[in-house]
PDB file of N, CA and C in Angstrom:
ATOM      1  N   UNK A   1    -103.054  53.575-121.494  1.00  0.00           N
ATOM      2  CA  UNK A   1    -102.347  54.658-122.152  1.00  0.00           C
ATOM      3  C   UNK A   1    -102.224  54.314-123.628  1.00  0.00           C
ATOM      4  N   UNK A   2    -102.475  55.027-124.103  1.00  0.00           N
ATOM      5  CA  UNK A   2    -102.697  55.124-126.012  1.00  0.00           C
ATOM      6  C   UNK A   2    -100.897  54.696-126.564  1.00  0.00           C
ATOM      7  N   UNK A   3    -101.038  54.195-127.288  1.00  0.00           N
ATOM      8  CA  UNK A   3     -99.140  54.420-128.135  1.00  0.00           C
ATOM      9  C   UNK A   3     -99.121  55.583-128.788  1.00  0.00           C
ATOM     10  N   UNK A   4     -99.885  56.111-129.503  1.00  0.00           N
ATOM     11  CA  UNK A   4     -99.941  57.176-129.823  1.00  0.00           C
ATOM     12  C   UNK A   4     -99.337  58.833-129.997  1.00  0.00           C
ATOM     13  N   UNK A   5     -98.139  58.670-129.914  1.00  0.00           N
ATOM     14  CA  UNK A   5     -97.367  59.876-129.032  1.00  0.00           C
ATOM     15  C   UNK A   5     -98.225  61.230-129.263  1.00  0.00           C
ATOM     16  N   UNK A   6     -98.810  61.378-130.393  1.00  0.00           N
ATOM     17  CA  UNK A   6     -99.528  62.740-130.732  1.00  0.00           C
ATOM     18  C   UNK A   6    -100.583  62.675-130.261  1.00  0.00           C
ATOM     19  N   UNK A   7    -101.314  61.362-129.685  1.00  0.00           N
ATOM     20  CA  UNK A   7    -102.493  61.959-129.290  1.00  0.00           C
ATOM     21  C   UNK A   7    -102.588  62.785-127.583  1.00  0.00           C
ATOM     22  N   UNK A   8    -103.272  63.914-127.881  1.00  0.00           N
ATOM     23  CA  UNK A   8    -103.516  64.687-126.722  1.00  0.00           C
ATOM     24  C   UNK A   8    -103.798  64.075-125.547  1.00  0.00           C
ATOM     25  N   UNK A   9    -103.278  64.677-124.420  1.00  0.00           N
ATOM     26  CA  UNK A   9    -103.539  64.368-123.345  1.00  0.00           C
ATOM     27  C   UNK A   9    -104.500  65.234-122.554  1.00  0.00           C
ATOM     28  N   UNK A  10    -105.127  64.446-121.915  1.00  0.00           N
ATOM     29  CA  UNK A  10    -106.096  65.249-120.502  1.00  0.00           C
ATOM     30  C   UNK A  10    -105.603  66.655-120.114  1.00  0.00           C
ATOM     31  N   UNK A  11    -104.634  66.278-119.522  1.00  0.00           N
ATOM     32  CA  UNK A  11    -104.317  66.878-118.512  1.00  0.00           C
ATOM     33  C   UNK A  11    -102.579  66.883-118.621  1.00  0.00           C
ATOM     34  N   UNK A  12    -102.609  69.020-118.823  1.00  0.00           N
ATOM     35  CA  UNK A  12    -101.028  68.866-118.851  1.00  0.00           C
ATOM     36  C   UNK A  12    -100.016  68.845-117.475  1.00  0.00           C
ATOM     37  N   UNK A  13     -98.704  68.535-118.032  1.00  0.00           N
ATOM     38  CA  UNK A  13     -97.811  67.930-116.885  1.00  0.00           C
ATOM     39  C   UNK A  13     -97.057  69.365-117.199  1.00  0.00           C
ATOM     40  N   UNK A  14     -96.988  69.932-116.224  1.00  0.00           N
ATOM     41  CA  UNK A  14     -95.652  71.023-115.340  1.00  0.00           C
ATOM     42  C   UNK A  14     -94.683  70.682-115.116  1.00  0.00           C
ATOM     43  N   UNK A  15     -94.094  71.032-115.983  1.00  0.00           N
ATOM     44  CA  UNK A  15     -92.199  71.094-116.400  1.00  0.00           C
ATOM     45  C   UNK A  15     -91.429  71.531-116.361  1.00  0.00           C
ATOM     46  N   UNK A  16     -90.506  71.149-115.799  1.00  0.00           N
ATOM     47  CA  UNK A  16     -89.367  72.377-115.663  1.00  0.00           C
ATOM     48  C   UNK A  16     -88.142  72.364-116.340  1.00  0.00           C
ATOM     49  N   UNK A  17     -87.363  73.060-117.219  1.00  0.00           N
ATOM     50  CA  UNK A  17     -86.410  72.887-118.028  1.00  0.00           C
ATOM     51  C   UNK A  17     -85.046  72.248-116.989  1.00  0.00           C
ATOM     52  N   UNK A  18     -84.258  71.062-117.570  1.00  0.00           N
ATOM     53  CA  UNK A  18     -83.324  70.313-117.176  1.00  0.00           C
ATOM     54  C   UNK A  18     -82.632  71.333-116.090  1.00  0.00           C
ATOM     55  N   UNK A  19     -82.062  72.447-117.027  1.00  0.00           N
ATOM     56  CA  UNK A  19     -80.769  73.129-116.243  1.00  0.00           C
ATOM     57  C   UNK A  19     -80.975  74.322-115.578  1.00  0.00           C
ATOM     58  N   UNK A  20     -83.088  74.190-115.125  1.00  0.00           N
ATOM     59  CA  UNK A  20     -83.477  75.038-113.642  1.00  0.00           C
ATOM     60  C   UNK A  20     -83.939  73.981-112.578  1.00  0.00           C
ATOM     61  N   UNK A  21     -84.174  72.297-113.327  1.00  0.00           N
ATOM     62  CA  UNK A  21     -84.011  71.724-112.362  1.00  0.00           C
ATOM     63  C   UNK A  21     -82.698  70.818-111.303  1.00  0.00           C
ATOM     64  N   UNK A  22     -81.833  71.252-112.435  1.00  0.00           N
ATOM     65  CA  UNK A  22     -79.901  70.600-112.008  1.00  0.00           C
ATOM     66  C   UNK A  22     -79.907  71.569-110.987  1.00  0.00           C
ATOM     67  N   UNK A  23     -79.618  72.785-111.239  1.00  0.00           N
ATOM     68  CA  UNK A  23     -79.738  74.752-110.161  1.00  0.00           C
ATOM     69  C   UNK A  23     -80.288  74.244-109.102  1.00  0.00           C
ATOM     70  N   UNK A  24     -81.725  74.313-108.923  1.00  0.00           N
ATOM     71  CA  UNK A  24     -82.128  73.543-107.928  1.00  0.00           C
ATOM     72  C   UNK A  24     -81.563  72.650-107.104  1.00  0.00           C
ATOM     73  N   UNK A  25     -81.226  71.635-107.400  1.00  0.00           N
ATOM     74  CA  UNK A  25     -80.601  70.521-106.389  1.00  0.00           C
ATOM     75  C   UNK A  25     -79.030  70.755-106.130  1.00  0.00           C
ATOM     76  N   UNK A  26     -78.551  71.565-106.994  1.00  0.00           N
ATOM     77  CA  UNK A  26     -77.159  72.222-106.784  1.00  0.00           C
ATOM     78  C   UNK A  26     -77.423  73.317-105.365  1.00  0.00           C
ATOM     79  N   UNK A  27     -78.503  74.283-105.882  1.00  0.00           N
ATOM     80  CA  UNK A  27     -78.444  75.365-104.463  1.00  0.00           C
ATOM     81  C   UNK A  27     -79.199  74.833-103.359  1.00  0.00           C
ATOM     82  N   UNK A  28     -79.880  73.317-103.380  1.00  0.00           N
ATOM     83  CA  UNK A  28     -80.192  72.610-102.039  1.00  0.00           C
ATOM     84  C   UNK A  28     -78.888  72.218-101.144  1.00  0.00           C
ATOM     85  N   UNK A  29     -77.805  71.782-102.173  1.00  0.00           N
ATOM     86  CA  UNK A  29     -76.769  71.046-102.071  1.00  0.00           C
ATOM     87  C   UNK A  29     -75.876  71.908-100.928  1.00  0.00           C
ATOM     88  N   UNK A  30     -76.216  72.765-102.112  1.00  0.00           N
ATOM     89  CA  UNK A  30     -75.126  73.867-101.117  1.00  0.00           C
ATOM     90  C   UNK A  30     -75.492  74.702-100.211  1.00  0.00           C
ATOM     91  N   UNK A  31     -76.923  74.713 -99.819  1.00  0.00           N
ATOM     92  CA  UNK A  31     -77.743  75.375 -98.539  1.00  0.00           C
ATOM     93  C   UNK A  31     -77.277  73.925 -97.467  1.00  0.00           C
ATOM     94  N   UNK A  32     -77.480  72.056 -97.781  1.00  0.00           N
ATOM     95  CA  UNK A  32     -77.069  71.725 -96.860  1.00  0.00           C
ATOM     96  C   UNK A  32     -75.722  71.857 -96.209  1.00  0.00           C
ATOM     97  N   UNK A  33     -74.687  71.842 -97.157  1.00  0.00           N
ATOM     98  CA  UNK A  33     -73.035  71.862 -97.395  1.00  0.00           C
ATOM     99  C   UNK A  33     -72.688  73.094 -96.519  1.00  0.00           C
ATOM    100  N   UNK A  34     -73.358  74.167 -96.545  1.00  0.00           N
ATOM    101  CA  UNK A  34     -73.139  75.404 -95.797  1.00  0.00           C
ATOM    102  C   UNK A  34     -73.306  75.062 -94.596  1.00  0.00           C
ATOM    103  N   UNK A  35     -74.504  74.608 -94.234  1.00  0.00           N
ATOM    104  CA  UNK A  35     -75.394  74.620 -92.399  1.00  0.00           C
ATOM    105  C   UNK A  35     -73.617  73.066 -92.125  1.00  0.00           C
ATOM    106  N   UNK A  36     -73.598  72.167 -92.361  1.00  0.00           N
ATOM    107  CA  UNK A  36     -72.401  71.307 -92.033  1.00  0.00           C
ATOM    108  C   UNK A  36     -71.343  71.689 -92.223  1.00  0.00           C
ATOM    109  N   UNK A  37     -71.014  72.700 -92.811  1.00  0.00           N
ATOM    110  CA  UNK A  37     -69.440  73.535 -92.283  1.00  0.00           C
ATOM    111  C   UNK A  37     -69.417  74.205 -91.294  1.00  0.00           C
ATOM    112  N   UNK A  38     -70.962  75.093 -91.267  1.00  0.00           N
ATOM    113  CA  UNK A  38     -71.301  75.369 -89.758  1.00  0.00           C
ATOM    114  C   UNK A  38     -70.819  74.958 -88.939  1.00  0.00           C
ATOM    115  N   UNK A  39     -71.774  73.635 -88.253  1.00  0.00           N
ATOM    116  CA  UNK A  39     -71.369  73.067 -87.528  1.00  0.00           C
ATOM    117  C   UNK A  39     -70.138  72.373 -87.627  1.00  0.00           C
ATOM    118  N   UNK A  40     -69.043  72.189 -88.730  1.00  0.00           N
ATOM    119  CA  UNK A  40     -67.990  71.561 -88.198  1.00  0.00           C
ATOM    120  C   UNK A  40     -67.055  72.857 -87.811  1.00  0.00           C
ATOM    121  N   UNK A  41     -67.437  74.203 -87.967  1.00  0.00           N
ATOM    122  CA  UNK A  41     -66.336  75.088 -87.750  1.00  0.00           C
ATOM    123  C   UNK A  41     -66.754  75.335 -86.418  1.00  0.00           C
ATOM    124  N   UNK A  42     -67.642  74.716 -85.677  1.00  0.00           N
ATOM    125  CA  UNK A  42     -67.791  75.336 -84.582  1.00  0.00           C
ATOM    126  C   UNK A  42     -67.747  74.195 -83.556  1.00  0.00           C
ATOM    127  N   UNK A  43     -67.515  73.197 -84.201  1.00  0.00           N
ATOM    128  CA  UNK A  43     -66.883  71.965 -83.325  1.00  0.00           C
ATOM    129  C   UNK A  43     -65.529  72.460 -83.130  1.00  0.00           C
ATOM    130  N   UNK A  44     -64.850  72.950 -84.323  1.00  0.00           N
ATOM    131  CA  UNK A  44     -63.490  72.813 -84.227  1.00  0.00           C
ATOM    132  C   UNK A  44     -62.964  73.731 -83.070  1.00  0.00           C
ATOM    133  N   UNK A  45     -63.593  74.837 -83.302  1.00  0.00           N
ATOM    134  CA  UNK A  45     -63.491  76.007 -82.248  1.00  0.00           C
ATOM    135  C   UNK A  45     -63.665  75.709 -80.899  1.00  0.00           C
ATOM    136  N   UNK A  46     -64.386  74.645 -80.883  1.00  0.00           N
ATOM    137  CA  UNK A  46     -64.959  74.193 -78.934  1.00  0.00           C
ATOM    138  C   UNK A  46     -63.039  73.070 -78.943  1.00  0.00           C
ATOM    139  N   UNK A  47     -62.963  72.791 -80.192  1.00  0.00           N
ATOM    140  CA  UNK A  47     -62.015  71.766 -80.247  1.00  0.00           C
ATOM    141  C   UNK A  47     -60.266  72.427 -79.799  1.00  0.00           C
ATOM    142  N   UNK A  48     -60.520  73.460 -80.333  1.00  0.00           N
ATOM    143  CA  UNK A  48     -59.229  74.364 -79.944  1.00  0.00           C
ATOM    144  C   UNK A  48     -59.389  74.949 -78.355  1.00  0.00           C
ATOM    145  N   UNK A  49     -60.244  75.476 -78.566  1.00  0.00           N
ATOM    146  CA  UNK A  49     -60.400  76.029 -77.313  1.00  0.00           C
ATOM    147  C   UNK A  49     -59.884  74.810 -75.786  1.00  0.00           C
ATOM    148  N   UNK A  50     -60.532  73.471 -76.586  1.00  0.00           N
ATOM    149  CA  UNK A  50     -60.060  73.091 -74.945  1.00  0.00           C
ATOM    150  C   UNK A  50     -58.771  72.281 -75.101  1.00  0.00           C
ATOM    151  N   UNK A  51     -58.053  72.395 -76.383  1.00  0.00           N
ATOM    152  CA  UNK A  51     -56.160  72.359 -76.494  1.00  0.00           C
ATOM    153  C   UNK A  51     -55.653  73.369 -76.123  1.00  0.00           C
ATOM    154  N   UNK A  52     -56.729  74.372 -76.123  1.00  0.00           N
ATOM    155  CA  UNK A  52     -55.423  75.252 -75.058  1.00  0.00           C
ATOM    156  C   UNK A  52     -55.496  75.449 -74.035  1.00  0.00           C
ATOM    157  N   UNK A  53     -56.305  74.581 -73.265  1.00  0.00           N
ATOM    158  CA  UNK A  53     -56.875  74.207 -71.324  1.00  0.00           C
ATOM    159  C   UNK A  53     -55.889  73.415 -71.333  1.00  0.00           C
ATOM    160  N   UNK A  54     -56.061  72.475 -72.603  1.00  0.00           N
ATOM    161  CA  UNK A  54     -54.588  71.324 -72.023  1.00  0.00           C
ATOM    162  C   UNK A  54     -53.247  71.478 -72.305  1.00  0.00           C
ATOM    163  N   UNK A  55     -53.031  72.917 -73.147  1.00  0.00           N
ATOM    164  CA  UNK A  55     -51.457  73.193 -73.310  1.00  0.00           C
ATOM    165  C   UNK A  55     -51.673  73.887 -71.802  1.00  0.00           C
ATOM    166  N   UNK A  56     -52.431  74.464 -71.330  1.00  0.00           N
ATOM    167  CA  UNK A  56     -51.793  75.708 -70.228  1.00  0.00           C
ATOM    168  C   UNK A  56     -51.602  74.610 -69.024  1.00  0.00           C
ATOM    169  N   UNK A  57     -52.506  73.846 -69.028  1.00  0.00           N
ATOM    170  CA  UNK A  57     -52.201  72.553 -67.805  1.00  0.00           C
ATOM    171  C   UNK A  57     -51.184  71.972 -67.916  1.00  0.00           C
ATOM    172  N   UNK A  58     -50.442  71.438 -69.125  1.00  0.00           N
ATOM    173  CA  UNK A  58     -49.593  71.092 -69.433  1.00  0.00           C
ATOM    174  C   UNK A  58     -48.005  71.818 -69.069  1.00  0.00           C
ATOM    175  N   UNK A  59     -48.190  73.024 -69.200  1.00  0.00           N
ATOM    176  CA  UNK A  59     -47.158  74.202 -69.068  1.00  0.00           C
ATOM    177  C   UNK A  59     -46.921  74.511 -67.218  1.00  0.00           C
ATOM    178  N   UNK A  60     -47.917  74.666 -66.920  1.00  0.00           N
ATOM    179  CA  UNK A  60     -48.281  74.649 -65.559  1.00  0.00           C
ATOM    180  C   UNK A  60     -47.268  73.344 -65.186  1.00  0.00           C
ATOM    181  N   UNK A  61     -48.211  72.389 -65.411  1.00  0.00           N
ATOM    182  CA  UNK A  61     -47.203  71.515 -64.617  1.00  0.00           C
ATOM    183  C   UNK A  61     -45.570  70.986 -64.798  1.00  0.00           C
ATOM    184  N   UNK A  62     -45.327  70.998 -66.076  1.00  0.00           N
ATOM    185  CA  UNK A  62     -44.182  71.388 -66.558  1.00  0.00           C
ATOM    186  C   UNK A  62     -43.290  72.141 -65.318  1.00  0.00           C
ATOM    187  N   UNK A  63     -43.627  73.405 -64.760  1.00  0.00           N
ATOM    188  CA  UNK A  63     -43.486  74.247 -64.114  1.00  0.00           C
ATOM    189  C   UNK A  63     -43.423  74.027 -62.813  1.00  0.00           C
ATOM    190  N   UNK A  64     -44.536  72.856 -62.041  1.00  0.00           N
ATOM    191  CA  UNK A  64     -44.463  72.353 -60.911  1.00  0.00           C
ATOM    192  C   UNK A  64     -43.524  71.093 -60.696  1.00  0.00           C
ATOM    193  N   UNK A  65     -43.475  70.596 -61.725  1.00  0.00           N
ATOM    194  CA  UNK A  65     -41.907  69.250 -61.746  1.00  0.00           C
ATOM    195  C   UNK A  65     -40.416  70.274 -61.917  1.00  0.00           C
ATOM    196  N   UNK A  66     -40.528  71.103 -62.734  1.00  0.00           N
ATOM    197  CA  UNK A  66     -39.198  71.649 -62.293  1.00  0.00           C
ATOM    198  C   UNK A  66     -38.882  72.764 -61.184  1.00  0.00           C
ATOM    199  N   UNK A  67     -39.788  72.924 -60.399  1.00  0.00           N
ATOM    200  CA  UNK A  67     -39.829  73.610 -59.024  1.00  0.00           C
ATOM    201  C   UNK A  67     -39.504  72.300 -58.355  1.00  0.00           C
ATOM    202  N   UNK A  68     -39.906  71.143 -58.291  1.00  0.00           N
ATOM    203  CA  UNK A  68     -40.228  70.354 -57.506  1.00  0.00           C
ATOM    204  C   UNK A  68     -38.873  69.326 -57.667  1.00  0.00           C
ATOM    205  N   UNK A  69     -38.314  69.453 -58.749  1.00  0.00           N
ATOM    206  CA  UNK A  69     -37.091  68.832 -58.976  1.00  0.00           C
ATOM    207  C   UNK A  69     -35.985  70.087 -58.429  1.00  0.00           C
ATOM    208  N   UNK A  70     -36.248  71.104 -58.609  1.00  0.00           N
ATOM    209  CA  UNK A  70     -35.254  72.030 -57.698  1.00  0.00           C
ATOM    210  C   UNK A  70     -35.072  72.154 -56.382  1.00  0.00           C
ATOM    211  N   UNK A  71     -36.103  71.756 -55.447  1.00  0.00           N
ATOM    212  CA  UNK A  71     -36.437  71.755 -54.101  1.00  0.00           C
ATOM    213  C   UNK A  71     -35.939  70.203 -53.724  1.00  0.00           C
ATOM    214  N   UNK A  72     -36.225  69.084 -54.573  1.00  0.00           N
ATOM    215  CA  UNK A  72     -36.109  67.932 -54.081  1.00  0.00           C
ATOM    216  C   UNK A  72     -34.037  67.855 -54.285  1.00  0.00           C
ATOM    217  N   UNK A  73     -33.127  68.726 -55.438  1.00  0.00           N
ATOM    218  CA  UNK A  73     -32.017  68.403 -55.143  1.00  0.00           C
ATOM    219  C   UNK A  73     -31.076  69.666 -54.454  1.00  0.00           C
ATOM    220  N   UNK A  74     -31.951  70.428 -53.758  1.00  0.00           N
ATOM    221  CA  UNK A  74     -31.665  71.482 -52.742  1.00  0.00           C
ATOM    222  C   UNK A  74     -31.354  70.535 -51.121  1.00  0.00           C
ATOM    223  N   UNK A  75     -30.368  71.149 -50.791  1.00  0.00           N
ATOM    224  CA  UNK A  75     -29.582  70.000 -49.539  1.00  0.00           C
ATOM    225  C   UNK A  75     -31.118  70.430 -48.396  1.00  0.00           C
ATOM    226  N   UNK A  76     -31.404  69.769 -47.319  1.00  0.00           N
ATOM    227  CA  UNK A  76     -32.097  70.202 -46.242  1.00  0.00           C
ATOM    228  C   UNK A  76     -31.550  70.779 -45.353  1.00  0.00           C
TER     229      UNK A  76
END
């Protein structure tokens, strides 16, 4: 390679100005950032969904100890 800074080159190089190539890796950024909120909003949702299998189980039985504490201090 020549020191030369002015002397011509072969073959030109395809360039892209700084702040359409920053844009770029910003709207990659945020095409991945999107698809992983995705999926964490839809973890969360499987995540709720089965706290409230375990509040209603929870309530339920709640419900069967104090039946079961009413029957057990009921005389025979």
């Amino acid at each position: 390679m020549s020191e030369d800074p002015t002397k011509e080159i072969g073959e030109k190089y395809q360039t892209n100005p700084t702040i359409q190539t920053v844009l770029e890796q910003i709207n990659a950024l945020d095409e991945k950032l999107c698809v992983r909120l995705d999926k964490i909003e839809t973890r969360l949702d499987k995540i709720e969904t089965q706290l409230d299998r375990v509040a209603s189980v929870a309530f339920e039985t709640r419900a069967d100890l104090r039946e079961l504490k009413t029957q057990l201090k009921e005389p025979a």
